[in-house]
N, C-alpha and C. Protein backbone atom coordinates (compact mmCIF):
# COMPACT_ATOMS: atom_id res chain seq x y z
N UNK A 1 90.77 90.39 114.36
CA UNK A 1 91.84 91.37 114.18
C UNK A 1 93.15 90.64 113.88
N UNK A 2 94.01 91.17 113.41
CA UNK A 2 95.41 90.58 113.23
C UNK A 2 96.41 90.24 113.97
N UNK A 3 97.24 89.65 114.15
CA UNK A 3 98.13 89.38 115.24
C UNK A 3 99.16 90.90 115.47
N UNK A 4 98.79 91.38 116.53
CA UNK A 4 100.47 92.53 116.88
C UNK A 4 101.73 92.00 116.32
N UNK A 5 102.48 93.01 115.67
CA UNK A 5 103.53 93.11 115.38
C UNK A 5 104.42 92.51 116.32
N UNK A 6 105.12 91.50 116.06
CA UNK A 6 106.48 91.19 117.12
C UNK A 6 107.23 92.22 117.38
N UNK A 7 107.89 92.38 118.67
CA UNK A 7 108.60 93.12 119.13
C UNK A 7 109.69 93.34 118.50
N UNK A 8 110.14 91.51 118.51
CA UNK A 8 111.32 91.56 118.33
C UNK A 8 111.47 90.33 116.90
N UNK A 9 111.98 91.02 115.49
CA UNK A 9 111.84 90.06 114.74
C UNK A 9 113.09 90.41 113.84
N UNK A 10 113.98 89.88 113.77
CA UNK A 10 115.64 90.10 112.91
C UNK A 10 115.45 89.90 111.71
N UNK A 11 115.50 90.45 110.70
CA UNK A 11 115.31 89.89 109.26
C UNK A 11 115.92 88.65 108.92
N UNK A 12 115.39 88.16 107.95
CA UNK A 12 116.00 87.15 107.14
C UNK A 12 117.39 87.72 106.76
N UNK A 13 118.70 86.63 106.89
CA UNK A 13 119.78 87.12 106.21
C UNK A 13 119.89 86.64 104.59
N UNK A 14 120.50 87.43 103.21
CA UNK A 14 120.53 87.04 102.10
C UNK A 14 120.41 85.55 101.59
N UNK A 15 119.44 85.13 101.07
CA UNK A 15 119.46 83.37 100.55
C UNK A 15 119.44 82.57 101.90
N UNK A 16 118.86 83.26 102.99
CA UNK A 16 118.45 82.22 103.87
C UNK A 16 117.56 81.52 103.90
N UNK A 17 117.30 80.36 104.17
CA UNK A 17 116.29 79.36 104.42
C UNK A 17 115.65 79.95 104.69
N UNK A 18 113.79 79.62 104.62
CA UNK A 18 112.89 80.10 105.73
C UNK A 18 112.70 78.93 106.82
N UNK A 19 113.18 77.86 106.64
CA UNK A 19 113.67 77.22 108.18
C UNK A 19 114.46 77.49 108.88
N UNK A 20 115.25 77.76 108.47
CA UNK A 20 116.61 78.79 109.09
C UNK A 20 116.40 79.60 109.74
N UNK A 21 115.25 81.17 109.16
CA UNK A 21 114.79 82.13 109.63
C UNK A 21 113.79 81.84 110.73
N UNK A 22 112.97 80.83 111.13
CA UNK A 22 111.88 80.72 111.59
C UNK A 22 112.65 80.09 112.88
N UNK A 23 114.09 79.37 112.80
CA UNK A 23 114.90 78.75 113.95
C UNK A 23 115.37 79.88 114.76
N UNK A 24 116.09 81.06 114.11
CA UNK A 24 116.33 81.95 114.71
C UNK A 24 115.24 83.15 115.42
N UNK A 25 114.33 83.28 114.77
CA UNK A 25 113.05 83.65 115.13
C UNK A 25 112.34 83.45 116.46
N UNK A 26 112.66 82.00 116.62
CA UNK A 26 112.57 81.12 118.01
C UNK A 26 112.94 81.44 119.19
N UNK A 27 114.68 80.87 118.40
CA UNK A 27 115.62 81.76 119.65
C UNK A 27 115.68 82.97 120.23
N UNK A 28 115.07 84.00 119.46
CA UNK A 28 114.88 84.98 119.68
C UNK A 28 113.92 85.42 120.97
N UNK A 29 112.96 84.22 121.24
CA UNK A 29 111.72 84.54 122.70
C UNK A 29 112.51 82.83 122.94
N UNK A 30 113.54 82.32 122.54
CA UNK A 30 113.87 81.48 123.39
C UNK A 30 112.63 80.28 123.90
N UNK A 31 112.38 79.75 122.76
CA UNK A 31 111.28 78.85 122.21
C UNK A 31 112.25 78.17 121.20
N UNK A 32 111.76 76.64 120.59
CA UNK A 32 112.29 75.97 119.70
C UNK A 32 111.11 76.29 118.20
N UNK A 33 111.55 75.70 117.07
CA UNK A 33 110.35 76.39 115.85
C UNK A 33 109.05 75.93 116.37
N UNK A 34 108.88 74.80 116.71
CA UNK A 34 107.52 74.11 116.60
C UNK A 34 106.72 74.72 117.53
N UNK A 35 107.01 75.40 118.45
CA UNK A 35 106.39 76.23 119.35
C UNK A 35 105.87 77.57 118.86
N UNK A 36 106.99 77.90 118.19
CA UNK A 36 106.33 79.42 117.44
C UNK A 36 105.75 79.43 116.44
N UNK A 37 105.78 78.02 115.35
CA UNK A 37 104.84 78.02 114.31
C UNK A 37 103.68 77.63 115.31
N UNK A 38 103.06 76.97 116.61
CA UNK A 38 101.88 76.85 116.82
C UNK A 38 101.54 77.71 117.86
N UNK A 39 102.16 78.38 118.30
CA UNK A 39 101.70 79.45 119.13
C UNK A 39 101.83 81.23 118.90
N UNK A 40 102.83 81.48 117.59
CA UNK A 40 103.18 82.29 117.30
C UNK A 40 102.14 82.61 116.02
N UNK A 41 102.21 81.57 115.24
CA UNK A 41 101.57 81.25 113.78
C UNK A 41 100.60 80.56 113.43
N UNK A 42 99.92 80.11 114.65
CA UNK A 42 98.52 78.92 114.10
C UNK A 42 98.83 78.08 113.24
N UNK A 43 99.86 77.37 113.68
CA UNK A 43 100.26 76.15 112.40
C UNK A 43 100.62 74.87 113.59
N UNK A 44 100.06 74.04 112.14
CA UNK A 44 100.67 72.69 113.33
C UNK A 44 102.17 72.70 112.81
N UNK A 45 102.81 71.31 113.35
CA UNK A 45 103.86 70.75 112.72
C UNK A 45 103.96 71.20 111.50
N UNK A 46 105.62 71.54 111.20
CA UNK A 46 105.76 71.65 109.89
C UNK A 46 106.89 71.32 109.41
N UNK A 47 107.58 70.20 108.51
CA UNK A 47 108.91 69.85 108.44
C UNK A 47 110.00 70.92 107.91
N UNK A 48 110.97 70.82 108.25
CA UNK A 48 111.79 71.70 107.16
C UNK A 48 112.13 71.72 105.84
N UNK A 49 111.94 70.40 105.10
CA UNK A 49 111.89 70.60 103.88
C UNK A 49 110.57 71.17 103.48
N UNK A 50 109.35 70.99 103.61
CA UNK A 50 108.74 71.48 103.44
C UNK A 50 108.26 72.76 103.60
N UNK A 51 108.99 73.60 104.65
CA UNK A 51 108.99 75.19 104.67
C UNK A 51 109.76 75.27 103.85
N UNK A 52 111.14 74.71 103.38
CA UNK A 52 111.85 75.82 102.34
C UNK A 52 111.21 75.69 100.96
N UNK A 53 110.50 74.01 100.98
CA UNK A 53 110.20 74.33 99.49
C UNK A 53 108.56 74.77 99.10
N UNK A 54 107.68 74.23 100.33
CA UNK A 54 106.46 74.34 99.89
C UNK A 54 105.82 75.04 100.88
N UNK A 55 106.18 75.88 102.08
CA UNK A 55 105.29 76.75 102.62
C UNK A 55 103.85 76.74 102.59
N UNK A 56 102.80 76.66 103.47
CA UNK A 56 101.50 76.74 103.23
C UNK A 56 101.47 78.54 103.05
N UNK A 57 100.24 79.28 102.16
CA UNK A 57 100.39 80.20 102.19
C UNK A 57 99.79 81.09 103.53
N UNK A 58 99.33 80.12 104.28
CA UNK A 58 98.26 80.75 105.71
C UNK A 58 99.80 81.39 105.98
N UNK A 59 100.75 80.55 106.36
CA UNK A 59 101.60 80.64 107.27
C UNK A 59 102.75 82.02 106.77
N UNK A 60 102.91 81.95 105.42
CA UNK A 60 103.46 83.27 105.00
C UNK A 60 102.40 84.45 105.26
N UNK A 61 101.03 84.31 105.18
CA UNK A 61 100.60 85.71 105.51
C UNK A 61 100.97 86.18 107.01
N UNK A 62 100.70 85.10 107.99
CA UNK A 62 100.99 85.36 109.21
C UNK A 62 102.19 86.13 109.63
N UNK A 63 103.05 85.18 109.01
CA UNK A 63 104.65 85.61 109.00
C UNK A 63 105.10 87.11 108.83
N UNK A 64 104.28 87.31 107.49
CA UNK A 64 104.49 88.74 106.84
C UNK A 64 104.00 89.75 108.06
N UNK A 65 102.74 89.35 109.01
CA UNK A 65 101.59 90.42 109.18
C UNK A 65 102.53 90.40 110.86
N UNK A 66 103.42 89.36 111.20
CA UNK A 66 104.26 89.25 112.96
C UNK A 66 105.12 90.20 112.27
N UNK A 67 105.96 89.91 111.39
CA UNK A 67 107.24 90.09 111.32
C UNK A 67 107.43 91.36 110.04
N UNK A 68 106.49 91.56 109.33
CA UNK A 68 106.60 92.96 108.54
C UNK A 68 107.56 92.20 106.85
N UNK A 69 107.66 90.99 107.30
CA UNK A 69 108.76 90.86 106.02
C UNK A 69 107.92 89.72 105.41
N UNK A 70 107.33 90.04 103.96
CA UNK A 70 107.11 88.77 103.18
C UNK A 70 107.94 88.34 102.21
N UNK A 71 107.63 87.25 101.98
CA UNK A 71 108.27 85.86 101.14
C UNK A 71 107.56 85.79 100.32
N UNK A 72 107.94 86.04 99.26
CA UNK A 72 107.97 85.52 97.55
C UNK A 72 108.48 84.95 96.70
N UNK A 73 108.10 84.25 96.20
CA UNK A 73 108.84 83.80 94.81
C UNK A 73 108.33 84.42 93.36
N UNK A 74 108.71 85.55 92.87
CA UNK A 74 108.86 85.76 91.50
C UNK A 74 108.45 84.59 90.54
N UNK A 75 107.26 85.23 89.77
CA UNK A 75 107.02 84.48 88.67
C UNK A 75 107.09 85.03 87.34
N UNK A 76 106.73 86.51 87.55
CA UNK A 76 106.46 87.30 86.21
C UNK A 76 107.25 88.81 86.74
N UNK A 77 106.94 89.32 85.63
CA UNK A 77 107.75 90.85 85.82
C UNK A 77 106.42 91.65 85.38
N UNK A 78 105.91 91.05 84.64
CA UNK A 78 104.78 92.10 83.84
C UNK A 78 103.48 92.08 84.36
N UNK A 79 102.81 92.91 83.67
CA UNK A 79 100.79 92.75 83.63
C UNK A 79 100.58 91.77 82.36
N UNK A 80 99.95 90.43 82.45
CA UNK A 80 100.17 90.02 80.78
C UNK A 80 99.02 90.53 80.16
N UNK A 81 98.22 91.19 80.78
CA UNK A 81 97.08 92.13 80.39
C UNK A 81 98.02 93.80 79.41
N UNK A 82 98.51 94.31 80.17
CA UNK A 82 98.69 95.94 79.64
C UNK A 82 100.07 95.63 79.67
N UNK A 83 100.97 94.82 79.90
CA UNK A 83 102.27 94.71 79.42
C UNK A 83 103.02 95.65 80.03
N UNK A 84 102.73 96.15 81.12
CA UNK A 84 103.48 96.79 81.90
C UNK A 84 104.25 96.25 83.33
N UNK A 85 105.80 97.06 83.42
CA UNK A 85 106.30 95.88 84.46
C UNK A 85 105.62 95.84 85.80
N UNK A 86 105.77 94.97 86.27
CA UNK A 86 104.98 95.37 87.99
C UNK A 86 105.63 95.95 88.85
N UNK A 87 105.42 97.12 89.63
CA UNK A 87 106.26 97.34 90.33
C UNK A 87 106.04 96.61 92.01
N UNK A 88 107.26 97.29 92.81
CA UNK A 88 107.25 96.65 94.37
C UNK A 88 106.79 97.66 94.93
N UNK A 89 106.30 97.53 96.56
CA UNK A 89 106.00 98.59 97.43
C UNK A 89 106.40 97.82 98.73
N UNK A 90 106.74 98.72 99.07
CA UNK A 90 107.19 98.55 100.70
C UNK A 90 106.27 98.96 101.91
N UNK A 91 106.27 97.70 102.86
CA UNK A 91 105.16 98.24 103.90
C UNK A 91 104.25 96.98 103.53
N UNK A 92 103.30 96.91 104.91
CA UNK A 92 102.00 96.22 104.49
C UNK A 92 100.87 96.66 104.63
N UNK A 93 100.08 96.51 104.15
CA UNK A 93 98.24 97.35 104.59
C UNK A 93 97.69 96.76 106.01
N UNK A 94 97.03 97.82 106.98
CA UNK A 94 96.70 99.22 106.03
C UNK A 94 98.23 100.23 106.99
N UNK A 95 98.91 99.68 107.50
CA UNK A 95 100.55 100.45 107.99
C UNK A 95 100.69 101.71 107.00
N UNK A 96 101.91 100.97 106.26
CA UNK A 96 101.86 102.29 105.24
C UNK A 96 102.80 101.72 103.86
N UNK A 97 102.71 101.93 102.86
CA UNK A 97 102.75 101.45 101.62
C UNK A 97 103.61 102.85 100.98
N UNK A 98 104.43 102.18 100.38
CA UNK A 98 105.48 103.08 99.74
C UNK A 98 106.04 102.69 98.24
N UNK A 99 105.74 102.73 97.08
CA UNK A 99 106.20 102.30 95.85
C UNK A 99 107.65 102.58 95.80
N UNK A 100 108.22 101.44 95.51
CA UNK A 100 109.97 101.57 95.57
C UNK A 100 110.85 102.25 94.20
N UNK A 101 109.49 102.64 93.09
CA UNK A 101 109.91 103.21 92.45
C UNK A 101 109.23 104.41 92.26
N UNK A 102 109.65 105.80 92.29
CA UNK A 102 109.73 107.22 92.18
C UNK A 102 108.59 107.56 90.89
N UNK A 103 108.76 106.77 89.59
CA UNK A 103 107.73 106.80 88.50
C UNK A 103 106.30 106.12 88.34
N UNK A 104 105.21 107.13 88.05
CA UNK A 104 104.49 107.04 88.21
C UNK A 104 103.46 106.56 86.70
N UNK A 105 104.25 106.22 86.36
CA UNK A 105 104.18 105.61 84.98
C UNK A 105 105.04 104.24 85.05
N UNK A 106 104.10 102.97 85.19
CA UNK A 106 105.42 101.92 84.86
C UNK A 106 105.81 101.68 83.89
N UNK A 107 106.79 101.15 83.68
CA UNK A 107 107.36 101.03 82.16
C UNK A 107 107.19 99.71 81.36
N UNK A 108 107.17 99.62 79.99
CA UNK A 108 106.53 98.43 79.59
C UNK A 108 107.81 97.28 79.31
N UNK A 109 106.95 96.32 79.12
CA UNK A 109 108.86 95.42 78.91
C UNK A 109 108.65 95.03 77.52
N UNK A 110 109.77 94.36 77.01
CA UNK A 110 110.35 93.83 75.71
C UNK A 110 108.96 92.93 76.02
N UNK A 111 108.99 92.74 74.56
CA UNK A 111 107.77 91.60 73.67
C UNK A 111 108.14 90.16 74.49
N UNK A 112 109.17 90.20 74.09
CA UNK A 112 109.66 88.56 74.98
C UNK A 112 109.27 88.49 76.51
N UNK A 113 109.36 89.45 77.29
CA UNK A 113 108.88 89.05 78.33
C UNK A 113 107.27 89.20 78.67
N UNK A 114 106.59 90.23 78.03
CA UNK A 114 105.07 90.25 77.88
C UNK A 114 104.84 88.23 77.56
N UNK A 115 105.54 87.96 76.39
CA UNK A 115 105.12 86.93 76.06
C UNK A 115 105.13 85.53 77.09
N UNK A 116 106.67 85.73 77.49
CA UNK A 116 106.60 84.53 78.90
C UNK A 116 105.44 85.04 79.85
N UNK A 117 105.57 86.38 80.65
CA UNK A 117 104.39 86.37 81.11
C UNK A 117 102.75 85.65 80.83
N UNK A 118 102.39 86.18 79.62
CA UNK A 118 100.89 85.67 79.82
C UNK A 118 101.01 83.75 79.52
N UNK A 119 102.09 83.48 79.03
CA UNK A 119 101.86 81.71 79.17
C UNK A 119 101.93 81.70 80.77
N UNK A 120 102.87 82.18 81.68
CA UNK A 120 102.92 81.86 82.73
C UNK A 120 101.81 82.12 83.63
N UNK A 121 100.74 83.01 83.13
CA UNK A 121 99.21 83.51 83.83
C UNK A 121 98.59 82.49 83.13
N UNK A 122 98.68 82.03 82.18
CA UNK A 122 97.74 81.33 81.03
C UNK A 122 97.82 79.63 82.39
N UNK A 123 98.94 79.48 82.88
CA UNK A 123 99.47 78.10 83.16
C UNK A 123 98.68 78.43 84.74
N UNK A 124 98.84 79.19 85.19
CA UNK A 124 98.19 79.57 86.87
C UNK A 124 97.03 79.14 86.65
N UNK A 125 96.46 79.77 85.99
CA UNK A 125 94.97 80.83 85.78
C UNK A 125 93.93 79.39 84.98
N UNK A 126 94.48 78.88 83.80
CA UNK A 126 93.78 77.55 83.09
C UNK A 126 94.43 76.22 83.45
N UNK A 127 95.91 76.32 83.53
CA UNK A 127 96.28 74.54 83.84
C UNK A 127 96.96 74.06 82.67
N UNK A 128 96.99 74.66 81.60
CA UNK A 128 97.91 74.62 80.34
C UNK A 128 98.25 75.92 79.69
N UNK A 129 99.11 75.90 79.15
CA UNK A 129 99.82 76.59 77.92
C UNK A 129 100.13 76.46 76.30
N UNK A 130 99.32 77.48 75.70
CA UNK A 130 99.30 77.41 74.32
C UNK A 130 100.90 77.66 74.17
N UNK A 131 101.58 76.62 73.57
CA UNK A 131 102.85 76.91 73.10
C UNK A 131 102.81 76.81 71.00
N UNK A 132 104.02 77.48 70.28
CA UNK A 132 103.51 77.53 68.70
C UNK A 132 103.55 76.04 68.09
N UNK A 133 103.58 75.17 68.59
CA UNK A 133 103.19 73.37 67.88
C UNK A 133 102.43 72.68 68.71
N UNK A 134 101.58 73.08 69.92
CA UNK A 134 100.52 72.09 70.36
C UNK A 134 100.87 73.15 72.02
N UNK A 135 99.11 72.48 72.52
CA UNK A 135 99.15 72.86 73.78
C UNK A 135 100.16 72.05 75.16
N UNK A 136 100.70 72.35 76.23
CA UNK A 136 100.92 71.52 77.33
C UNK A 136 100.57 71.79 78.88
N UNK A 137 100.31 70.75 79.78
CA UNK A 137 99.89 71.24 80.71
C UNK A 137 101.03 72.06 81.51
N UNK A 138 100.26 73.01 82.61
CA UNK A 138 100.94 73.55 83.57
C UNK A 138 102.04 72.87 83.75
N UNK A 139 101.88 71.95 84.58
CA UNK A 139 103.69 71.29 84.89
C UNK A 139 104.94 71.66 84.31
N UNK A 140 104.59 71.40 82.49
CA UNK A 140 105.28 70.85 81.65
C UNK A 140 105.99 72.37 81.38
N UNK A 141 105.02 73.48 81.71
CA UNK A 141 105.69 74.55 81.09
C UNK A 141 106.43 75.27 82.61
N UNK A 142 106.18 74.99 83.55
CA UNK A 142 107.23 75.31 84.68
C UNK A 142 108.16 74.63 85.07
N UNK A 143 108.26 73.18 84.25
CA UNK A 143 109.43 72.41 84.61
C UNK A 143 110.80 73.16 83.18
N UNK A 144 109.81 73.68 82.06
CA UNK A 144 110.34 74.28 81.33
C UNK A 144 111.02 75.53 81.64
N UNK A 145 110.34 76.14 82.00
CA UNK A 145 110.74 77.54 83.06
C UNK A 145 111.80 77.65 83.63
N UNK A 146 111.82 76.51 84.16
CA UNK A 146 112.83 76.18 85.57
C UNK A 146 114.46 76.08 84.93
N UNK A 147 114.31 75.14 83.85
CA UNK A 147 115.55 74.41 83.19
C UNK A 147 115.93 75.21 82.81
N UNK A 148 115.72 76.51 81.94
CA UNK A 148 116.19 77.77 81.42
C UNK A 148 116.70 78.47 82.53
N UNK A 149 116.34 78.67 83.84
CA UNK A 149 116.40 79.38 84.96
C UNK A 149 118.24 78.64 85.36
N UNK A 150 118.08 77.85 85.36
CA UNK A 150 119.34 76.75 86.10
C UNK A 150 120.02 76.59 84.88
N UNK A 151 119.66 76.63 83.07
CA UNK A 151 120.92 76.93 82.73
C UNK A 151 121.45 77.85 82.56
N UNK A 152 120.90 78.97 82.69
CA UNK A 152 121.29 80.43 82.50
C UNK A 152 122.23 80.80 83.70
N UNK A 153 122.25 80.02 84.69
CA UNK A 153 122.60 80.33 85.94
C UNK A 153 123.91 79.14 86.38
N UNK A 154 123.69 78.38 85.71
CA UNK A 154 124.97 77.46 86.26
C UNK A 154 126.34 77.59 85.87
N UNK A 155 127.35 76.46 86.73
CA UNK A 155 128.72 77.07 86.77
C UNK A 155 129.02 77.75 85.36
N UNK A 156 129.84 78.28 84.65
CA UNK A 156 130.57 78.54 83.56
C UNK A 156 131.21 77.18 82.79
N UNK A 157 131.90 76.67 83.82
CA UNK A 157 132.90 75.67 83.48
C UNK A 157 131.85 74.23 83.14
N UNK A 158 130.70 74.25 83.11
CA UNK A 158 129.27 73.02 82.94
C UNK A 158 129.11 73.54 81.56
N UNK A 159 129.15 74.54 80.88
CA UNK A 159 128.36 74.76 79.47
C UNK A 159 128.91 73.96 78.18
N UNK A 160 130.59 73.70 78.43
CA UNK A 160 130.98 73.00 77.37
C UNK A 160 130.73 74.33 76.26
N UNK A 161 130.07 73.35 75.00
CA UNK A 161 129.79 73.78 73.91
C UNK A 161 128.85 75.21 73.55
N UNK A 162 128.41 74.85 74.34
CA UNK A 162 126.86 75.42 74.69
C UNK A 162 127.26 77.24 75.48
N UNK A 163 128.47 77.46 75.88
CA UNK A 163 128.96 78.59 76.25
C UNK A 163 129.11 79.98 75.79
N UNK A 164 128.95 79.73 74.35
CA UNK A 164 128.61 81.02 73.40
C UNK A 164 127.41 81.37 73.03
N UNK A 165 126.29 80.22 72.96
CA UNK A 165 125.22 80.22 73.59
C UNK A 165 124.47 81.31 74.10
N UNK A 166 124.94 80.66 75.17
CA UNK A 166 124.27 81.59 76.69
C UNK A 166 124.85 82.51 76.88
N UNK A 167 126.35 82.58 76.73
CA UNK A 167 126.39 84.11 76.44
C UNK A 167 125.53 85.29 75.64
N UNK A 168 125.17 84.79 74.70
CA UNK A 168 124.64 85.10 73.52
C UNK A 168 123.67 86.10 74.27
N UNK A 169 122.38 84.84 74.95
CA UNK A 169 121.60 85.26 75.57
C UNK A 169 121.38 86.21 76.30
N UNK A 170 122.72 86.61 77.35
CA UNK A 170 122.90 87.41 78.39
C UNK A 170 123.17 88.75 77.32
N UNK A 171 124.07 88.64 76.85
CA UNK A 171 124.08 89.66 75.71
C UNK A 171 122.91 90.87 75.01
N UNK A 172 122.00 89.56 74.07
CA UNK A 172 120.82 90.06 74.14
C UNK A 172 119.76 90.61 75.36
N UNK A 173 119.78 90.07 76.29
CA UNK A 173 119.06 91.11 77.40
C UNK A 173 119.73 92.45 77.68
N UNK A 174 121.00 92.19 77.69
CA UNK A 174 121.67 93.73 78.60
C UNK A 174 121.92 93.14 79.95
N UNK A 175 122.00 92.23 80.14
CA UNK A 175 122.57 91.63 81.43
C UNK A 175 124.09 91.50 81.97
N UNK A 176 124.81 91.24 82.69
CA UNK A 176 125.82 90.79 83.00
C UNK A 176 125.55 89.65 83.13
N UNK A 177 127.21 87.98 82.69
CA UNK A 177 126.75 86.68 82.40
C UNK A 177 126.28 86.34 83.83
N UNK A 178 125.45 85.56 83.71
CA UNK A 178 124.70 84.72 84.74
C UNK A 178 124.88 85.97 86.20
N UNK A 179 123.91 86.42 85.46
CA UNK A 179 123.69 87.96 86.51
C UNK A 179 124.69 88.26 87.11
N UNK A 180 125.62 88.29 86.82
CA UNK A 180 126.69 88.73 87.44
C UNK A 180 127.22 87.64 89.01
N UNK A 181 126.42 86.83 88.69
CA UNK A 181 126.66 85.58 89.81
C UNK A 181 128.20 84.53 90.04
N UNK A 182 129.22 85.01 91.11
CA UNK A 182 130.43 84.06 91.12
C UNK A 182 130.40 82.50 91.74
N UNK A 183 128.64 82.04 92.18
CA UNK A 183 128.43 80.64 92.40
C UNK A 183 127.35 80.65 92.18
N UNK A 184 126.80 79.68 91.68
CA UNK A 184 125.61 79.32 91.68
C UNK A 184 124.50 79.08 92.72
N UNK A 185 123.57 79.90 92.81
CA UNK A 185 122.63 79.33 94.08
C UNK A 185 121.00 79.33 93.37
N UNK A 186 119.99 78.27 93.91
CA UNK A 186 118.77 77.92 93.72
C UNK A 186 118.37 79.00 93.32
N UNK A 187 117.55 79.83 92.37
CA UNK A 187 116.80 80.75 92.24
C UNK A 187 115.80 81.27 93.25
N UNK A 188 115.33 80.10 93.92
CA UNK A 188 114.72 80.56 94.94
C UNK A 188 115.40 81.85 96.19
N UNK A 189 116.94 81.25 96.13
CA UNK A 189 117.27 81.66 96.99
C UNK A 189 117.80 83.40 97.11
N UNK A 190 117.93 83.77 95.51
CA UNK A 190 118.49 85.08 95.16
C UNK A 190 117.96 86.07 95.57
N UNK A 191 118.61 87.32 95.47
CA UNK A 191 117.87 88.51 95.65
C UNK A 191 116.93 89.07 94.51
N UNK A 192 116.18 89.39 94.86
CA UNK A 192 115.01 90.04 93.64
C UNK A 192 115.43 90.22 92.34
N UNK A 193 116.87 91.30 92.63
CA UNK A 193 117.54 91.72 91.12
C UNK A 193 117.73 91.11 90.66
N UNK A 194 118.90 90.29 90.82
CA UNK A 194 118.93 89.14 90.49
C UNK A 194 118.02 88.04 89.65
N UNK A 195 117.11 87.71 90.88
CA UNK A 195 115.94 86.76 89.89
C UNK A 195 115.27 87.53 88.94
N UNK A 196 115.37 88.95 88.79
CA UNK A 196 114.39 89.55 87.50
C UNK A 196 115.23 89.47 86.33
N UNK A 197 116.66 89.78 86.49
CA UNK A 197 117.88 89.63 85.93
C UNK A 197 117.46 87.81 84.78
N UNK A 198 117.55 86.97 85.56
CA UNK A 198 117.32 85.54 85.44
C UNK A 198 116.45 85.59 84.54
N UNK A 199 114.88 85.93 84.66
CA UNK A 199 113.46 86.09 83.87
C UNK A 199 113.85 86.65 83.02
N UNK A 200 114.05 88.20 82.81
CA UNK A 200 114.53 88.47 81.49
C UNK A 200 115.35 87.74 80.80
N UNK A 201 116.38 86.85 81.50
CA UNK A 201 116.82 86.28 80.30
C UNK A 201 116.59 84.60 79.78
N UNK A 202 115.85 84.13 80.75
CA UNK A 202 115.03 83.42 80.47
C UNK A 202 114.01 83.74 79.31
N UNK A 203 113.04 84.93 79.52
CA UNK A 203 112.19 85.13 78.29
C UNK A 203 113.26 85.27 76.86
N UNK A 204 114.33 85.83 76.76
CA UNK A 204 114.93 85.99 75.71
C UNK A 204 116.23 85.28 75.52
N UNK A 205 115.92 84.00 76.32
CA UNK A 205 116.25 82.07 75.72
C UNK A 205 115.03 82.24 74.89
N UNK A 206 113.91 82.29 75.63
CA UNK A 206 112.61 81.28 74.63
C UNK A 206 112.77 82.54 73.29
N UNK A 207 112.78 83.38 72.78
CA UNK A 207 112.87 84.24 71.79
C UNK A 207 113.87 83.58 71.00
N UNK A 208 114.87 83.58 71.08
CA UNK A 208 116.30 83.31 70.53
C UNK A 208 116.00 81.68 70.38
N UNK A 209 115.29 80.77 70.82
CA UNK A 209 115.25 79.67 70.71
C UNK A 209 114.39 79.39 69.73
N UNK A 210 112.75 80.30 69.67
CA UNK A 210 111.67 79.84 68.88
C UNK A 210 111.80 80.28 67.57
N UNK A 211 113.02 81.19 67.53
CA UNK A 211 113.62 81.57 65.98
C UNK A 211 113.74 80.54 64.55
C-alpha cells in the first residue's frame, strides 16, 4: 500500500530548491533531511546538489504520494503523435483528479512546436535526433535545447548585437520579452507559465533559425 498522506506538509515556496523544501519539511516533525529522506522516503543519503539537479525518480514519486505536490521538469507541450497540447490535472490517483483546463477538446499547437516536440520524444525514446543536415545524439540535442532556453531568457543588457534578434523571436510567439521575466532564474526553477512561455519560444528560435 502507499505511504499516508503527511499531516503536515507546507508547499514548496516559488523557485525553491527541492533541498530547500525537503530541509523545511524536516523541521516541520523536527528531524534534520537525512532522517526524513530515510525514514520518511526510503532513501539513503542524498547530497544536495544532487536533489536539486538530479533527483532519483523513486524519491519524487514518494514525495508526490507524502506530500500531494509533484516535481517536474517540462520537456514538451505537445502529443508528438496527434499534435495536441498536453494538458495539467490536479490531484493524484486514485484521490481525485481534476483537469485544470475547462475544454474538453485540447488545442493543437503551431507546427514549430509539434516539431521540437517529436525530436525531443525522438531523443528520450531512440538516443538521437534526426536534425535537416545529419543525425545527433541525445545529448547534443538537449545541450541544444538548453542554450536557446538561457538565451531567450538572459539579462537584456548580455545580448549586445544579438538584441533585435530575440526580440524578434518573442515577437513571433506572442510572448512578452523573456517572458516577461525582470531577472533571470534557471529554467528549472520557474513557474510552469513561464517555462511553457520559454518552449514556445524556443521552438520558434529553431523555426526562425532553420530558415
Amino acid at each position: 500500500m502507499p505511504p499516508p498522506r503527511w499531516p503536515l506538509h507546507p508547499a514548496p515556496a516559488e523557485a525553491e530548491a527541492l533541498s530547500s523544501w525537503l530541509n523545511r519539511l524536516a523541521g516541520t516533525y523536527r528531524m534534520d533531511t537525512s532522517a526524513l529522506l530515510e525514514h520518511g522516503l526510503g532513501q539513503g543519503r542524498i547530497q544536495d546538489r544532487q536533489l536539486d539537479e538530479n533527483p532519483p525518480a523513486t524519491l519524487l514519486t514518494e514525495l508526490a504520494r507524502c506530500s500531494g505536490v509533484g516535481r517536474e521538469l517540462p520537456l514538451m507541450l505537445s502529443c508528438p503523435r496527434h499534435g495536441r497540447r498536453i494538458e495539467t490535472y490536479e490531484g493524484l490517483p486514485p484521490d481525485y483528479l481534476r483537469w485544470t483546463s475547462a475544454t474538453s477538446d485540447p488545442p493543437s499547437t503551431r507546427d514549430a512546436v509539434t516539431l521540437m516536440d517529436r525530436r525531443t520524444w525522438q531523443a528520450i525514446t531512440t538516443g538521437s535526433v534526426d536534425l535537416p543536415r545529419r543525425r545527433v545524439h541525445a545529448g547534443i540535442w538537449f545541450r541544444l535545447l538548453r542554450t536557446l532556453l538561457d538565451e531567450l531568457s538572459t539579462a537584456q543588457g548580455r545580448y549586445g548585437r544579438q538584441l533585435a534578434e530575440v526580440r524578434l523571436v518573442w515577437e513571433y510567439c506572442g510572448h512578452p520579452f523573456r517572458a516577461g521575466m525582470h531577472a533571470w532564474r534557471p529554467f528549472e526553477n520557474l513557474h510552469w507559465e513561464k517555462q511553457k512561455q520559454l518552449l514556445e519560444a524556443a521552438a520558434a528560435g529553431e523555426k526562425l533559425i532553420s530558415r
